[in-house]
Protein backbone atom coordinates (compact mmCIF):
# COMPACT_ATOMS: atom_id res chain seq x y z
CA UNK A 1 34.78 38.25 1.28
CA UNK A 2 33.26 41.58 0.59
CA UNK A 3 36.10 43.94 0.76
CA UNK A 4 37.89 41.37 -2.11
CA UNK A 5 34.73 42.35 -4.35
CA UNK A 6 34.91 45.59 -6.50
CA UNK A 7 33.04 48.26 -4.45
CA UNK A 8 31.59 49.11 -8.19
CA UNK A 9 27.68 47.97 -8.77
CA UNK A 10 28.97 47.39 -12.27
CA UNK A 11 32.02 45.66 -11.79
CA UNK A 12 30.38 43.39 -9.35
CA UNK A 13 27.47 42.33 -12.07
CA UNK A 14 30.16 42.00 -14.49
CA UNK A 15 32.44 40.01 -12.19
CA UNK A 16 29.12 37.73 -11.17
CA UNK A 17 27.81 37.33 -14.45
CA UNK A 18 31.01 35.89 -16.16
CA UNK A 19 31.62 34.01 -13.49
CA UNK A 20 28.16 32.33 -13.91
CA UNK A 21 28.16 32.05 -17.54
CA UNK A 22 31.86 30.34 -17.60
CA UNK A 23 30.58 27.68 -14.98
CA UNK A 24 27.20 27.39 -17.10
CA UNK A 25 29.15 27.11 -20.40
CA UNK A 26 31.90 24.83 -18.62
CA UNK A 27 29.27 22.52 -17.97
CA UNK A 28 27.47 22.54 -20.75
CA UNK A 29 30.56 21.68 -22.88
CA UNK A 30 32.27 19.21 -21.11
CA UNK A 31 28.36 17.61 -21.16
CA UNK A 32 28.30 18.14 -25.12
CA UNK A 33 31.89 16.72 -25.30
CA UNK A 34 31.11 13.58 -23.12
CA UNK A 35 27.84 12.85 -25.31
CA UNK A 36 29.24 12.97 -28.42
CA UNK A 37 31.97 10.64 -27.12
CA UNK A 38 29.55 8.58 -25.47
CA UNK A 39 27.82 8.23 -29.06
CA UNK A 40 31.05 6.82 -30.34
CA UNK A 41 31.58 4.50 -27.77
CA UNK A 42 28.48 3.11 -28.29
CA UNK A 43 28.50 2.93 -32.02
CA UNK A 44 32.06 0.86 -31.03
CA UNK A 45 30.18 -1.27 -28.51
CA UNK A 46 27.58 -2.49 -31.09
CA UNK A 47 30.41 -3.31 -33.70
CA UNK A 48 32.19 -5.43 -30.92
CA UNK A 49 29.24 -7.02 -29.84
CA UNK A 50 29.33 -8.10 -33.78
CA UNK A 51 32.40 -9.50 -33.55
CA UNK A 52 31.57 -11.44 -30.16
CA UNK A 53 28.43 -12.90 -31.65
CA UNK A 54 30.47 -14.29 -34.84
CA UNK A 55 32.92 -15.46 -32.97
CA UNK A 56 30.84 -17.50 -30.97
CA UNK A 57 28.74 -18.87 -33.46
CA UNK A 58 32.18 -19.98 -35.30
CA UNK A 59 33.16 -21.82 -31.91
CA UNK A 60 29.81 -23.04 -31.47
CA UNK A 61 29.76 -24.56 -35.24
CA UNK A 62 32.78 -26.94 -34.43
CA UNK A 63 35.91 -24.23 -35.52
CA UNK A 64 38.97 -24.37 -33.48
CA UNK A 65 40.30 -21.05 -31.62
CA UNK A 66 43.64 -20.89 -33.57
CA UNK A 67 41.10 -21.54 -36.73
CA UNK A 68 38.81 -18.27 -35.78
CA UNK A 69 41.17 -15.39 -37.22
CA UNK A 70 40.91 -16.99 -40.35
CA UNK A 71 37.46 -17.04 -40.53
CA UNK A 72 36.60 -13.64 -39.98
CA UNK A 73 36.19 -11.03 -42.65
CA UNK A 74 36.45 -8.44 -39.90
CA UNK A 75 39.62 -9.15 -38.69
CA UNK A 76 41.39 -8.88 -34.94
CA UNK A 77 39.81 -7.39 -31.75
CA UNK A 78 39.26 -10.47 -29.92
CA UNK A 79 40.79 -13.25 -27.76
CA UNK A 80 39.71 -16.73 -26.96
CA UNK A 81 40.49 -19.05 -23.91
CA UNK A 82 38.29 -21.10 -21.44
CA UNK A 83 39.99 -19.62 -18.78
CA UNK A 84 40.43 -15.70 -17.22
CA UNK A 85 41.13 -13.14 -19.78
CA UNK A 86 44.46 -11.82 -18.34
CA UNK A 87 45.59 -15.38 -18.35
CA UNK A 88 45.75 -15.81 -21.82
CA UNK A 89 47.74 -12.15 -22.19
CA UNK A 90 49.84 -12.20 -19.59
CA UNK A 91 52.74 -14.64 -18.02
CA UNK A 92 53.12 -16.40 -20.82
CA UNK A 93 56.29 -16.22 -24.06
CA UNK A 94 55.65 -14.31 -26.91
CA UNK A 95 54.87 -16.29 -29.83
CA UNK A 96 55.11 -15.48 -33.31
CA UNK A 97 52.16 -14.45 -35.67
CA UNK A 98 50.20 -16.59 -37.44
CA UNK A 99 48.18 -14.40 -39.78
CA UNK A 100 46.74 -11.71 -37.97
CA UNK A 101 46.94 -13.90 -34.19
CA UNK A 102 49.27 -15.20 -31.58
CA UNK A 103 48.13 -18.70 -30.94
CA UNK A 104 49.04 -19.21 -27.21
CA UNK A 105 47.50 -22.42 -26.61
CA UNK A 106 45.12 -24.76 -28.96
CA UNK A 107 42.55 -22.17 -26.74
CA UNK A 108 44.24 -19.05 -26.15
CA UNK A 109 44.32 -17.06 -29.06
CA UNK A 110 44.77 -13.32 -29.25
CA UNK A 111 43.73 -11.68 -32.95
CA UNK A 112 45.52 -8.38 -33.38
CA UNK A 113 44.94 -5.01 -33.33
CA UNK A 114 43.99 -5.91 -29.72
CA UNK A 115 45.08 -3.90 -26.80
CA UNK A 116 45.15 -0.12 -28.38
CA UNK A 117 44.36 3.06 -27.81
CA UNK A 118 40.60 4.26 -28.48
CA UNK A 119 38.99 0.96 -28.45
CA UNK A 120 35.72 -0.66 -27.05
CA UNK A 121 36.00 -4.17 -25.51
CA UNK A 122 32.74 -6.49 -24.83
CA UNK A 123 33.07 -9.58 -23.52
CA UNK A 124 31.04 -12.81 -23.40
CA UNK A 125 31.05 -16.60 -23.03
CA UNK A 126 29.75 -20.09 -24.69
CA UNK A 127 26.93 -21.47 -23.40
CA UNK A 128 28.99 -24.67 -22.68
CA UNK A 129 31.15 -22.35 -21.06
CA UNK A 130 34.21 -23.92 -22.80
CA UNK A 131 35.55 -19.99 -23.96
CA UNK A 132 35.47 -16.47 -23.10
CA UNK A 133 35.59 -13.87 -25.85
CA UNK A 134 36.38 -10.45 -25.79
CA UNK A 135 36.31 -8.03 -28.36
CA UNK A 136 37.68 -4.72 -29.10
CA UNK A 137 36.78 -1.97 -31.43
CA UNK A 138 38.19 1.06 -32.71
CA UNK A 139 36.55 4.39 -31.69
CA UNK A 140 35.77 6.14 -35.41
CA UNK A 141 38.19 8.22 -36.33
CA UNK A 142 36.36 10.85 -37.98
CA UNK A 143 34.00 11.08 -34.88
CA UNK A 144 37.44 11.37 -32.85
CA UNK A 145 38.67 14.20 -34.69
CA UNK A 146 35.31 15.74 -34.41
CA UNK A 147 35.60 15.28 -30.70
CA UNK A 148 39.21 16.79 -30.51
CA UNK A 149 37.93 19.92 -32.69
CA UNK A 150 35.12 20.29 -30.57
CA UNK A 151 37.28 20.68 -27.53
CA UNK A 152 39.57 22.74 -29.12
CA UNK A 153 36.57 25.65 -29.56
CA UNK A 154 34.85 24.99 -26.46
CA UNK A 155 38.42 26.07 -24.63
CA UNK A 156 38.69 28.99 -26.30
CA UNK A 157 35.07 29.69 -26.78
CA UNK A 158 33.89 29.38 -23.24
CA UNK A 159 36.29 31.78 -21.27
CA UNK A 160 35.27 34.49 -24.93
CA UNK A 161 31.47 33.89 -24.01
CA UNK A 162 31.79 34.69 -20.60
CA UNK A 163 34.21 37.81 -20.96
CA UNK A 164 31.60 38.48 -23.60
CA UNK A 165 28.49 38.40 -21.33
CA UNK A 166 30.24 40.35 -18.42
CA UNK A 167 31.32 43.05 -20.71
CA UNK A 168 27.86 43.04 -22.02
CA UNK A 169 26.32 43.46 -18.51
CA UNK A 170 28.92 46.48 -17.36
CA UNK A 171 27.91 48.24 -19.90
CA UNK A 172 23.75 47.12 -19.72
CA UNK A 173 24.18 48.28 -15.81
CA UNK A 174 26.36 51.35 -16.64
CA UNK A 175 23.27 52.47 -18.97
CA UNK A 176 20.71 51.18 -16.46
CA UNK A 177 22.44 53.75 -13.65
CA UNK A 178 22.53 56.60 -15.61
CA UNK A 179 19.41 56.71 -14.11
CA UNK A 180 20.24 56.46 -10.86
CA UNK A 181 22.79 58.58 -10.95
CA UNK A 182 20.41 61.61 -11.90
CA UNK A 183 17.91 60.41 -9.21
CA UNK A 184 21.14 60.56 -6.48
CA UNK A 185 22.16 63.76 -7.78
CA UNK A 186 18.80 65.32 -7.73
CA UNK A 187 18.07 63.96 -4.14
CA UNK A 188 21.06 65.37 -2.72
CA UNK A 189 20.52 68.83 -4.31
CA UNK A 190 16.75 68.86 -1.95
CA UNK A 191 16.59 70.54 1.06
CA UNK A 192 13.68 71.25 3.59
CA UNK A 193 13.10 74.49 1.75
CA UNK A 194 12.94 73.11 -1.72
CA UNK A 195 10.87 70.16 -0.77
CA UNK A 196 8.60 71.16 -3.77
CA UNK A 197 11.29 69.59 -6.36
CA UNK A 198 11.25 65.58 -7.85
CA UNK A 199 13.51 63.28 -9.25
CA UNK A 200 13.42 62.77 -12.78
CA UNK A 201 11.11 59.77 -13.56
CA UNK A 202 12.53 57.57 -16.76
CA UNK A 203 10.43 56.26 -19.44
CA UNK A 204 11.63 52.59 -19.08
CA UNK A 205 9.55 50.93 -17.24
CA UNK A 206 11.50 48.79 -15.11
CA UNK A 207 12.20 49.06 -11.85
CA UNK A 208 14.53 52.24 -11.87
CA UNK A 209 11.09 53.93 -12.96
CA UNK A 210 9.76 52.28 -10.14
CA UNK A 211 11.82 53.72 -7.84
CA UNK A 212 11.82 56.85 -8.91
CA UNK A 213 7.97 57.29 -9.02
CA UNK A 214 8.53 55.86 -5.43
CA UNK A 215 10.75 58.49 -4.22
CA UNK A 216 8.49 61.49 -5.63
CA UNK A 217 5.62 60.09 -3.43
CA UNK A 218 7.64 59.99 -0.47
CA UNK A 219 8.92 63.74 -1.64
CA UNK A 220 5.47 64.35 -2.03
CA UNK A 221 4.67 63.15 1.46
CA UNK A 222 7.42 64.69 3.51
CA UNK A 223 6.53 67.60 1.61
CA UNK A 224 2.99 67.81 2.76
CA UNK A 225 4.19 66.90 6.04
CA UNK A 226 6.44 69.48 6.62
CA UNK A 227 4.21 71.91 5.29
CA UNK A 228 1.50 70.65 7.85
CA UNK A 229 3.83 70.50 10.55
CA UNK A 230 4.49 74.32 9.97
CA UNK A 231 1.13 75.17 10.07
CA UNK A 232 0.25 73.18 13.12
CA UNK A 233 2.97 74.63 14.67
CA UNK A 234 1.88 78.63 13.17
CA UNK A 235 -1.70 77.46 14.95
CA UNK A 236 -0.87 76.16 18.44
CA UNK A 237 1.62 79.07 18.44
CA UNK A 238 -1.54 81.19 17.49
CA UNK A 239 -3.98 79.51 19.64
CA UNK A 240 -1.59 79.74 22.76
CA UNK A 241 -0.79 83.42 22.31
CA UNK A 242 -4.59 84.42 23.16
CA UNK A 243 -4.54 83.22 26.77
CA UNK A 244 -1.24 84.08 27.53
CA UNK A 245 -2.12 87.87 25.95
CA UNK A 246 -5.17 87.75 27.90
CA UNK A 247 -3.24 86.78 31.07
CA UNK A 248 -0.53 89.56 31.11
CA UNK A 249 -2.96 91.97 30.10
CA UNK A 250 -4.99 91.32 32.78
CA UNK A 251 -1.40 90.95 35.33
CA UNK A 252 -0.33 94.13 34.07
CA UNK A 253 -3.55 96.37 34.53
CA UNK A 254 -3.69 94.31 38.19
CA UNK A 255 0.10 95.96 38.85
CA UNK A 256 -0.69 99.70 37.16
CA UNK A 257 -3.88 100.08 38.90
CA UNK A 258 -4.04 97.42 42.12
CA UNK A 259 -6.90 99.35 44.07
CA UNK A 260 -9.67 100.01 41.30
CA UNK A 261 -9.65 96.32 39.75
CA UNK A 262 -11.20 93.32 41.66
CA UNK A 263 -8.52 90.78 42.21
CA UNK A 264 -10.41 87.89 42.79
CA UNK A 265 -12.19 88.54 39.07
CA UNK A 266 -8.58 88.80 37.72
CA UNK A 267 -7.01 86.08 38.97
CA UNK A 268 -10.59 83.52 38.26
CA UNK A 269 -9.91 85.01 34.52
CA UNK A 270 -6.53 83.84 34.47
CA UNK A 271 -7.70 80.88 36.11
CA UNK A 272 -9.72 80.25 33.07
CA UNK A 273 -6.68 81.02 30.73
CA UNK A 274 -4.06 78.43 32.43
CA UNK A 275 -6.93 76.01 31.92
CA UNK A 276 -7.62 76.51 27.99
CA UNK A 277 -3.64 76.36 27.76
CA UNK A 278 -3.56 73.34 29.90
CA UNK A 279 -6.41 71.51 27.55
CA UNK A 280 -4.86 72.38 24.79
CA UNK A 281 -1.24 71.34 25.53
CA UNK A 282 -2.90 68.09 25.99
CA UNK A 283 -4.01 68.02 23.02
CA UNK A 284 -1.36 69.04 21.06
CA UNK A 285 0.70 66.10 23.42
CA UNK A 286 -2.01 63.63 22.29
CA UNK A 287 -1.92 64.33 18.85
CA UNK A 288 2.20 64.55 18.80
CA UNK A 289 1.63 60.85 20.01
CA UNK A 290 -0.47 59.62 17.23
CA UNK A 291 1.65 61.20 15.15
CA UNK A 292 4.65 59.28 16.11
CA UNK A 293 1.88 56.24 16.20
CA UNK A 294 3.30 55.36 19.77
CA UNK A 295 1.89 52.06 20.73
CA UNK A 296 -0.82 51.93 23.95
CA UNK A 297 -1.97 49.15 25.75
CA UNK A 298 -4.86 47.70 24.12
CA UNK A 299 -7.96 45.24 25.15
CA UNK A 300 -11.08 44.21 24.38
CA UNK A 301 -13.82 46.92 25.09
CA UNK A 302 -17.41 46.51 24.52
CA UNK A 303 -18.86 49.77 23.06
CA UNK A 304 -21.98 49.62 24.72
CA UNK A 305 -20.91 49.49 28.20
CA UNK A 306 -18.78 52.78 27.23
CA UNK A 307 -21.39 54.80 25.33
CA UNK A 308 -23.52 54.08 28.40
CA UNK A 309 -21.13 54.75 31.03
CA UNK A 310 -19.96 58.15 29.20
CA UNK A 311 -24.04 59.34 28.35
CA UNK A 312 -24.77 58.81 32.02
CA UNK A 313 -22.15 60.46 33.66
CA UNK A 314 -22.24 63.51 31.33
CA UNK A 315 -23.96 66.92 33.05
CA UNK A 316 -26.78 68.28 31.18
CA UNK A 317 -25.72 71.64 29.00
CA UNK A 318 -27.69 74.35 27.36
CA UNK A 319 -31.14 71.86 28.04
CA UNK A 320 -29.11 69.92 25.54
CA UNK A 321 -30.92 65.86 25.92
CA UNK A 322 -28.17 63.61 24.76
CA UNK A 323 -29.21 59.97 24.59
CA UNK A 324 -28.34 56.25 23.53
CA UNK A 325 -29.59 53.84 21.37
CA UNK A 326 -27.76 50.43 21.38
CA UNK A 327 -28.78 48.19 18.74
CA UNK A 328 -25.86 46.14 18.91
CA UNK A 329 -23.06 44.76 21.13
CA UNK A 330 -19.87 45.13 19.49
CA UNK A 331 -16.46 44.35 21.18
CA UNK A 332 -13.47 45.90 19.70
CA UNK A 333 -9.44 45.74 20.63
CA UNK A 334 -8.62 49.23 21.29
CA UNK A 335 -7.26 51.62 23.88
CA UNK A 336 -10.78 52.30 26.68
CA UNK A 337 -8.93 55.79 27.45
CA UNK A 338 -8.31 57.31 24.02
CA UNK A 339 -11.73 55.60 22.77
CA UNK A 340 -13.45 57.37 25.22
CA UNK A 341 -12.09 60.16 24.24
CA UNK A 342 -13.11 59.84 20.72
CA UNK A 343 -16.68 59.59 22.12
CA UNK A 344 -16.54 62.58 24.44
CA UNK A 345 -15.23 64.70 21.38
CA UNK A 346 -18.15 63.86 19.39
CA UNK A 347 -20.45 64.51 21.68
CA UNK A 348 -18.76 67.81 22.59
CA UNK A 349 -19.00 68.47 18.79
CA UNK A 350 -22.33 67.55 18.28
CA UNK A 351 -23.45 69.35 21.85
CA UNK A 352 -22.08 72.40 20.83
CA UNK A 353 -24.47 72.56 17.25
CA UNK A 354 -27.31 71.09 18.70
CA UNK A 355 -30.62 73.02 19.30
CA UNK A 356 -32.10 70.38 21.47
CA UNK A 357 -30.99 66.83 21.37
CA UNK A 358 -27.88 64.49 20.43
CA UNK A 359 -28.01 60.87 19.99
CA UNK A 360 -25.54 58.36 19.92
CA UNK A 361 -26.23 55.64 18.33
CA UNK A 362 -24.37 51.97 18.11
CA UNK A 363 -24.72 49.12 15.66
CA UNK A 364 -22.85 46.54 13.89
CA UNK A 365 -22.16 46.13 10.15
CA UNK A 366 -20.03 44.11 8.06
CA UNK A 367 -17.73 42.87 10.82
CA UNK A 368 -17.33 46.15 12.22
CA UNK A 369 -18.75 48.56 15.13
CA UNK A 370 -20.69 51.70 13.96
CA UNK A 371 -20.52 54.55 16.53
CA UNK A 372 -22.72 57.65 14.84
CA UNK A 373 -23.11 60.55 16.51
CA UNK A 374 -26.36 63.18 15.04
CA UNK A 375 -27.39 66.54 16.35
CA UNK A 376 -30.68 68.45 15.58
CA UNK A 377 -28.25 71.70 14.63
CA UNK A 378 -27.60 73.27 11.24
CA UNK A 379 -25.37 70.58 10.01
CA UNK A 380 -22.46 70.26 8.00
CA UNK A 381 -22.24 71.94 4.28
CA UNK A 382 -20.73 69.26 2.05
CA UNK A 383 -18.26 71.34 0.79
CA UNK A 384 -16.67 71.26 4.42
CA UNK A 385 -16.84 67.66 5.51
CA UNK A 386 -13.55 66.90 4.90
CA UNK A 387 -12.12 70.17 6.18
CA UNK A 388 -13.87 69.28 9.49
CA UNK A 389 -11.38 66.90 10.45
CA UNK A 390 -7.92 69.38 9.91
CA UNK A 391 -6.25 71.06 12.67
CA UNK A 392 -7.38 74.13 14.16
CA UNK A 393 -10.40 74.39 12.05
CA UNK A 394 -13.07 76.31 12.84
CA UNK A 395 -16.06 77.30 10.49
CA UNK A 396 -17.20 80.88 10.50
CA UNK A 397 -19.94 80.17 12.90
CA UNK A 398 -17.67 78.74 15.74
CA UNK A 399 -15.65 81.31 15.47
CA UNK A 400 -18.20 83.54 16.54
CA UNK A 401 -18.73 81.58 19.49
CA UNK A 402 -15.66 82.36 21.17
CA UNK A 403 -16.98 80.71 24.69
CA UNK A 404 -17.66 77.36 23.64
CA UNK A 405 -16.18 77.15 19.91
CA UNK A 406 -13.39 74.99 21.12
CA UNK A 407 -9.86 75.07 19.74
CA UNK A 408 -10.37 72.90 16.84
CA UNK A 409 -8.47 69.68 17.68
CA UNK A 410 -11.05 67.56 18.66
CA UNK A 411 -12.52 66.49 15.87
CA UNK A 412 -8.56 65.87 14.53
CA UNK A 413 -8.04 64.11 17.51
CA UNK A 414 -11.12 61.50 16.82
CA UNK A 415 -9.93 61.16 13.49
CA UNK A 416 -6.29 60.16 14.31
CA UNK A 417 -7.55 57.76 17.05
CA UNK A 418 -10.00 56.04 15.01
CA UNK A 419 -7.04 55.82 12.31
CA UNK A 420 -4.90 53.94 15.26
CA UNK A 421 -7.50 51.74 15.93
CA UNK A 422 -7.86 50.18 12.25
CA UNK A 423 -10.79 52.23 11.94
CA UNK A 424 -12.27 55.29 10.16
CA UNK A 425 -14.75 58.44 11.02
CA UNK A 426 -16.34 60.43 8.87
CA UNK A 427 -19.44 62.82 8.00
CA UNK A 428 -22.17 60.48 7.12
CA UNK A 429 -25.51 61.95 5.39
CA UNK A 430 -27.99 63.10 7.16
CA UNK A 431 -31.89 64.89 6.50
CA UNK A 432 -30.97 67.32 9.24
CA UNK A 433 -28.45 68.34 12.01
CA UNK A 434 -24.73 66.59 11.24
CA UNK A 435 -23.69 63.18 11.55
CA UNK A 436 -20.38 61.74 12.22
CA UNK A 437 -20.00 58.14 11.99
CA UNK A 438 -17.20 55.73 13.32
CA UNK A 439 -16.27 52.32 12.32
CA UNK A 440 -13.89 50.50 14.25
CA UNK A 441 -13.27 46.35 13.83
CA UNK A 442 -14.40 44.15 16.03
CA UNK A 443 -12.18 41.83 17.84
């Protein structure tokens, strides 16, 4: 059915909305045109119950059928005869007038007009059941001409009123996709170079404003996207290119001078290299995977039995104490693997900062599982909490501690898990030393 449809947004409204209207108005006349008939017929229907009721009271007084006609000031309309009504009209001779009736039978009598066009007939019958009457009625002639006039400008006004309203929506959708139109043409003028541009927003209101305002967020967000995505890339390229300088320096000076360089001290050095590219490919494999939000297998893990598990199997670094204190027994629905790994970050983190002590700490608040995570270091400086959690960020004073700095992921990488999870982490207040906090929902 489609491809008989205009292709045309605006013909199609057009098309629909007549099309509507006509069957609304078609209804809504021939309702109008049966009511007002329906009125006359029932104005008729009183005036020949009249005539039944006076008729029967002249039968019922003594008066003879043939006598009835005469009787009446509101003549004709209404037969008389004990028996069927089409057997006093039908089979039997014509018979000349007598007044204004054909007398029949001493009980068949048929008072004229009787039998026309636009007439109401009622019958009813004695209570000695001796005669039948039935009377007739003329429709009102006025109210018929009404009727006919009424018609008349319904069939030429209905198929106007709906021409009318689908004209009236072309043009209302014509105007409405102007808008549209400047949006489309705007859209397809944006490339990934000019992501910086938006669609014009129109002052409206309605739901092409809507959509508009709609489209510059998701501008907006591809925008930031793509501009993160090139500097994640500019980093990992970055971070990548120390080790593998590091190992061809160290190859080459191997080659140019093989007998005054220790070998074995070379190739542990590289060693070390192929390692921080190795944990860092990882990483950047990991976070590619939250990225794309690819699903993991998930089941329910009870956060004590982790944080205890992890805190006893980790070495001790630096005479670095890190300990647990589980006030609570929360069970989420998460992945064990990448949670764990959200916990070993922060320790790592806080390990790394800490003068002499890290504790992890559990509860549960407001049907959720709080994981925090305090050192005794120098803390955080609020104007870099946020920053914290960014890729390949570094503050100044990791950067000077090129051995055990890290390469900035981790913290990124505990962020985007806890995101996956339905959950949150961030850098809670703290007296002294920094605190990271996670909240995950319990199952």
């Amino acid at each position: 059915m489609a491809r008989f449809l205009p292709r045309s947004t605006r013909w199609r409204v057009a098309l629909f909305a007549s099309l509507a209207s006509a069957l609304v108005f078609g209804l809504g006349s021939y309702w109008f045109v049966q009511s007002l008939r329906g009125g006359l017929e029932n104005s008729a229907r009183m005036l020949a119950n009249d005539k039944v009721y006076a008729v029967l009271a002249l039968l019922n007084s003594g008066v003879a059928p043939a006598d009835v006609p005469k009787q009446l000031e509101k003549g004709g309309g209404y037969m008389i005869s004990r028996e069927q009504v089409n057997r006093c009209s039908t089979g039997l001779p014509d018979v000349p007038f007598e007044g204004r009736a054909q007398v029949f039978a001493p009980d068949c009598v048929i008072a004229m007009p009787y039998g026309e066009a636009d007439e109401v007939y009622v019958g009813s019958a004695t209570a000695d059941r001796r005669y039948y009457v039935d009377a007739a009625e003329f429709l009102d002639p006025v109210g018929l001409q009404t009727v006919a006039t009424a018609e008349q400008i319904l069939w030429g006004g209905v198929p106007a009123a709906a021409l009318l309203i689908g004209a009236v929506a072309w043009f209302a959708v014509r105007r409405s996709l102007r808008a549209v139109g400047a949006i489309r043409a705007e859209v397809d003028g944006i490339r990934a170079r000019d992501l910086g541009r938006r669609v014009p927003v129109p002052d409206s209101g309605d739901e092409i404003t809507e959509l508009a305002v709609t489209m510059n967020e998701m501008l907006a967000r591809l925008d930031q996207s793509v501009q993160r995505q090139s500097q994640f890339t500019a980093d990992a390229s970055h971070e990548l290119r120390t080790p593998l300088a590091s190992m061809r320096t160290q190859l080459e000076v191997q080659l140019a001078h093989p007998d005054r360089l220790d070998w074995r001290r070379s190739f542990e050095n590289a060693v070390l290299d192929v390692s921080r590219m190795e944990t860092l490919t990882g990483d950047l494999l990991l976070l590619s995977k939250l990225d794309a939000d690819q699903p993991a297998g998930t089941t329910r893990i009870a956060l004590a039995d982790l944080i205890t598990e992890h805190v006893a199997a980790r070495l001790p670094r630096d005479g670095v104490e890190v300990r647990a204190e589980i006030h609570a027994e929360p069970v989420v629905q998460g992945h064990a693997g990448r949670l764990e790994r959200v916990l070993r970050n922060l320790v790592d983190n806080a390990e790394r900062h800490a003068v002499s002590r890290v504790t992890v700490t559990l509860t549960a608040f407001d049907d959720h599982g709080v994981l925090t995570v305090r050192d005794d270091g120098p803390g955080i400086p609020a104007e870099h909490r946020e920053r914290v959690f960014d890729r390949f960020v570094r503050l100044d004073d990791d950067r000077a501690r090129e051995d055990d700095g890290g390469s900035g992921l981790g913290l990124a990488i505990a962020a985007e898990i806890a995101r996956t999870h339905g959950g949150a982490l961030r850098v809670a207040d703290s007296t002294s030393g920094a605190c990271l906090e996670l909240r995950l929902p319990l199952a």
